[in-house]
N, C-alpha and C. Protein backbone atom coordinates (compact mmCIF):
# COMPACT_ATOMS: atom_id res chain seq x y z
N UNK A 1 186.61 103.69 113.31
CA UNK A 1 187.51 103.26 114.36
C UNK A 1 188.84 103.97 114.17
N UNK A 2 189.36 104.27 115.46
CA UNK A 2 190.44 105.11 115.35
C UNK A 2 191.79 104.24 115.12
N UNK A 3 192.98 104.25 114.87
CA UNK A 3 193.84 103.13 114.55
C UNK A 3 195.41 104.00 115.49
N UNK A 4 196.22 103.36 116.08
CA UNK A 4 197.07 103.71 117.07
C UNK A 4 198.07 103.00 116.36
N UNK A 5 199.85 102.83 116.66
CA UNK A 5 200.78 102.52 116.13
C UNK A 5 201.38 101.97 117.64
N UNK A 6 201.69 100.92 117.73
CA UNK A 6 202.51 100.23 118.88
C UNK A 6 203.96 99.85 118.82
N UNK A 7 204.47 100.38 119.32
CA UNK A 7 206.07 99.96 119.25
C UNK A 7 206.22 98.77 120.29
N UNK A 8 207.12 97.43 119.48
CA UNK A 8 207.23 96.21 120.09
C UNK A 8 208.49 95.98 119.99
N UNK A 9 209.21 95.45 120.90
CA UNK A 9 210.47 95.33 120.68
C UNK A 9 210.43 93.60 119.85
N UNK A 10 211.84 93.99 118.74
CA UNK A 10 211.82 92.99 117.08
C UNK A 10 211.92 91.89 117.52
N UNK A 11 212.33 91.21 119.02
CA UNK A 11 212.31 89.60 118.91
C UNK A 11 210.29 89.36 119.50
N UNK A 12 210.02 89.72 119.81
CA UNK A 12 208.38 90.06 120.07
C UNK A 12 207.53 89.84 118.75
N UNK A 13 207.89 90.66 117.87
CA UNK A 13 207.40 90.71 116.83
C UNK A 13 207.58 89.45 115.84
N UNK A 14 209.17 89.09 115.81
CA UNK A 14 209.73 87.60 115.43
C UNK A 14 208.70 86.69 115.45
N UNK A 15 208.58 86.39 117.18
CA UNK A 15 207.61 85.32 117.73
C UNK A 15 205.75 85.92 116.93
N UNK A 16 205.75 86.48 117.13
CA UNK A 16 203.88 86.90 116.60
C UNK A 16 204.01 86.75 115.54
N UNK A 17 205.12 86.58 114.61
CA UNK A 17 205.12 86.59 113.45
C UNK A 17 204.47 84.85 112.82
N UNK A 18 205.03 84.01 113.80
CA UNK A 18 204.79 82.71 114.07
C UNK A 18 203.58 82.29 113.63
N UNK A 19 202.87 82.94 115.01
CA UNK A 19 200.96 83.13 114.68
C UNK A 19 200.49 83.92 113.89
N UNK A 20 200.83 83.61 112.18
CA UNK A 20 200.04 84.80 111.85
C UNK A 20 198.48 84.75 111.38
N UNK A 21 198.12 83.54 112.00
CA UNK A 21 196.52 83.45 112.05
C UNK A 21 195.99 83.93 113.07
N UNK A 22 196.72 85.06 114.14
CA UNK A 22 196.22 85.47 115.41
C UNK A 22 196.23 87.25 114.74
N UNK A 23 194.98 87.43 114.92
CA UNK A 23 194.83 88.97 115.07
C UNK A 23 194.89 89.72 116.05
N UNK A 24 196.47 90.33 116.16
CA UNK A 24 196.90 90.81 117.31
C UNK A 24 196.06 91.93 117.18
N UNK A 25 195.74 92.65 116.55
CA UNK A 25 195.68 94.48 116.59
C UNK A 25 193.99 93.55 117.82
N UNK A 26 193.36 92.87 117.93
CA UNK A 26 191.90 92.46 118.58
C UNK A 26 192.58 91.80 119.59
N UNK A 27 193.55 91.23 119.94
CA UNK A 27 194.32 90.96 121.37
C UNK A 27 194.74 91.99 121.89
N UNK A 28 195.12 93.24 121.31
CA UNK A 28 195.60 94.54 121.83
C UNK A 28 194.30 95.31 122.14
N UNK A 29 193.43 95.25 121.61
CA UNK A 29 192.02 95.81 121.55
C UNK A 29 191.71 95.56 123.16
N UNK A 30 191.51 94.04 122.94
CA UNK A 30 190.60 93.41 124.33
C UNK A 30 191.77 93.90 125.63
N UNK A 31 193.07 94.08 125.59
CA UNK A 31 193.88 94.00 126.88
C UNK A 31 193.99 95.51 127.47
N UNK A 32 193.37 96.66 126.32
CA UNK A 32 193.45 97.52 126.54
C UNK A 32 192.03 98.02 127.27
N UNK A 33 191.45 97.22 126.41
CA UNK A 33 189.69 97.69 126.98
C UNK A 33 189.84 97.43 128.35
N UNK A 34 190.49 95.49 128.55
CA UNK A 34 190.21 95.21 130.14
C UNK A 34 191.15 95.76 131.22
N UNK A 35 192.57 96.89 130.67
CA UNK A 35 193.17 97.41 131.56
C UNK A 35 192.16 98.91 132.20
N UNK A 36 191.70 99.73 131.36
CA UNK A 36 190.90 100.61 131.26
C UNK A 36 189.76 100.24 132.28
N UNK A 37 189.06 99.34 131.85
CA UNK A 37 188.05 98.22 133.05
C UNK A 37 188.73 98.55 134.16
N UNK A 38 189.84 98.12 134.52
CA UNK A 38 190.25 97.30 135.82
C UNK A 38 190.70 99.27 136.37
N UNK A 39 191.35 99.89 135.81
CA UNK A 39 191.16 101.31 136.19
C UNK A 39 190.22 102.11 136.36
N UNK A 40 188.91 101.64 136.24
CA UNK A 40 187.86 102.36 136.17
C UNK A 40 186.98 102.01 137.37
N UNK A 41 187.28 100.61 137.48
CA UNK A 41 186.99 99.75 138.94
C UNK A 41 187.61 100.31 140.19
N UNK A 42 189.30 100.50 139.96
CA UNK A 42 189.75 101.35 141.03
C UNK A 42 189.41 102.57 141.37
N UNK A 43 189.11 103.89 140.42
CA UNK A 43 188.94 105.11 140.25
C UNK A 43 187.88 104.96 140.93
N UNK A 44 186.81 104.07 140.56
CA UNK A 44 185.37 104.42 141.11
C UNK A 44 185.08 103.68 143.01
N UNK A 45 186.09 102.60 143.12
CA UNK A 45 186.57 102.21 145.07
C UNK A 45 187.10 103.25 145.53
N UNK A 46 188.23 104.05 144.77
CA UNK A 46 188.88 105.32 145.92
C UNK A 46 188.02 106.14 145.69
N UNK A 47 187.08 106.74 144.65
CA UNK A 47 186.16 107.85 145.03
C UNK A 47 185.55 107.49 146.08
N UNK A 48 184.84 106.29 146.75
CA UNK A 48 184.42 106.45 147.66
C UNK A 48 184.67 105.82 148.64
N UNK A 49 186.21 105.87 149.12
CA UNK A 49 187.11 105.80 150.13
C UNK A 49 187.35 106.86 151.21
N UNK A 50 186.87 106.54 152.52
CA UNK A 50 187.21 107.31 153.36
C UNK A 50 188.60 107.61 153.78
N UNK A 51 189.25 106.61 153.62
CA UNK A 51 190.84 106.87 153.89
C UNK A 51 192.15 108.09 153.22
N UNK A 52 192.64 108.55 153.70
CA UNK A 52 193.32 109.12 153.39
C UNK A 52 194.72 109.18 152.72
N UNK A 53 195.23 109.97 152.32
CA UNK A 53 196.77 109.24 151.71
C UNK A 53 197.67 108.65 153.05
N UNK A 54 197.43 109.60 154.06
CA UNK A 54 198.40 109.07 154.88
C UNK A 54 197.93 107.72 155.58
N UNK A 55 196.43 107.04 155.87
CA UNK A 55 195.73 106.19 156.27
C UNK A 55 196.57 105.12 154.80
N UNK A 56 196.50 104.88 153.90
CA UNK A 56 196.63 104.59 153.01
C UNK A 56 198.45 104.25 153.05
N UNK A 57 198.98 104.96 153.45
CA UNK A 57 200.48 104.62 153.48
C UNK A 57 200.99 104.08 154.63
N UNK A 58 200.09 104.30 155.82
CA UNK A 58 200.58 103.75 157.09
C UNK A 58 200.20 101.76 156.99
N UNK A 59 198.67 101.71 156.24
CA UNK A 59 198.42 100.63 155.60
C UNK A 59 199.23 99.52 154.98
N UNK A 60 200.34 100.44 154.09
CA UNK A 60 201.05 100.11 152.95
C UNK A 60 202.82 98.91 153.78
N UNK A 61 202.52 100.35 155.04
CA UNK A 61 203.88 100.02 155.88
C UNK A 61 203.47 99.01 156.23
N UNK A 62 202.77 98.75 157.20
CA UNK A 62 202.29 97.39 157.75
C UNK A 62 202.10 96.58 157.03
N UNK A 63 201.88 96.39 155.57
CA UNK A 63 201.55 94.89 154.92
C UNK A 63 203.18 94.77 154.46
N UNK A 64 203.74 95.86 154.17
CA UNK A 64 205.38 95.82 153.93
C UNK A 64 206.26 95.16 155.38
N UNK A 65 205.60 95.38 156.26
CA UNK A 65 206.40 95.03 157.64
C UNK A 65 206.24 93.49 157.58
N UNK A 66 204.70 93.11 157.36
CA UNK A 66 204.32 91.86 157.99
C UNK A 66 204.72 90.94 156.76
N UNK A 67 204.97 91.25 155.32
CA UNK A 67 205.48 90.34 154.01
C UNK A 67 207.06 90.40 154.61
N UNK A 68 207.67 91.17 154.78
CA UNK A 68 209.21 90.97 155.57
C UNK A 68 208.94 89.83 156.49
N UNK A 69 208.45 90.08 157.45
CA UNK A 69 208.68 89.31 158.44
C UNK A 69 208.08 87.58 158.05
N UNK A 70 207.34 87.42 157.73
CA UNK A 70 206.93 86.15 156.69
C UNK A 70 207.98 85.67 156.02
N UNK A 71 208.45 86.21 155.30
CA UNK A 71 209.59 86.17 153.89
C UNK A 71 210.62 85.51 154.99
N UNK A 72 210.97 86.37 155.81
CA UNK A 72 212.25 86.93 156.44
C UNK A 72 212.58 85.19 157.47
N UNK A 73 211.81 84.58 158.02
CA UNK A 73 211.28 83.32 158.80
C UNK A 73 211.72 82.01 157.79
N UNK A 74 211.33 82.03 156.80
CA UNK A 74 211.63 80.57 155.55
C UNK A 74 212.74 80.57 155.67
């Protein structure tokens, strides 16, 4: 197994220090595996996406228009 070095900022570390019956380096393991997952899920929906970047941004505007206007009403 390959072994990586994580930089945490020291009040982070403080607190984990707390739990030290929690094996972080296997909480870092699993969050990395399931971010990788969840990118691999996307990679493999836009490969077979007909839409385009610009289909895709005109998309983007309109859910940006219609969360304004929602928001914008309360």
């Amino acid at each position: 197994m390959t072994n990586i070095t994580l930089a945490i900022p020291e009040e982070l570390f403080r607190r984990m220090r707390r739990f030290n019956e929690i094996k972080w380096s296997e909480i870092a393991r699993r969050a990395i595996e399931e971010r990788i997952n969840d990118l691999e899920t996307i990679e493999n929906i836009v490969s077979k996406s007909k839409l385009t970047i610009e289909d895709a941004e005109e998309i983007g505007k309109k859910i940006k228009k219609s969360s304004y206007k929602r928001f914008a009403e309360k």
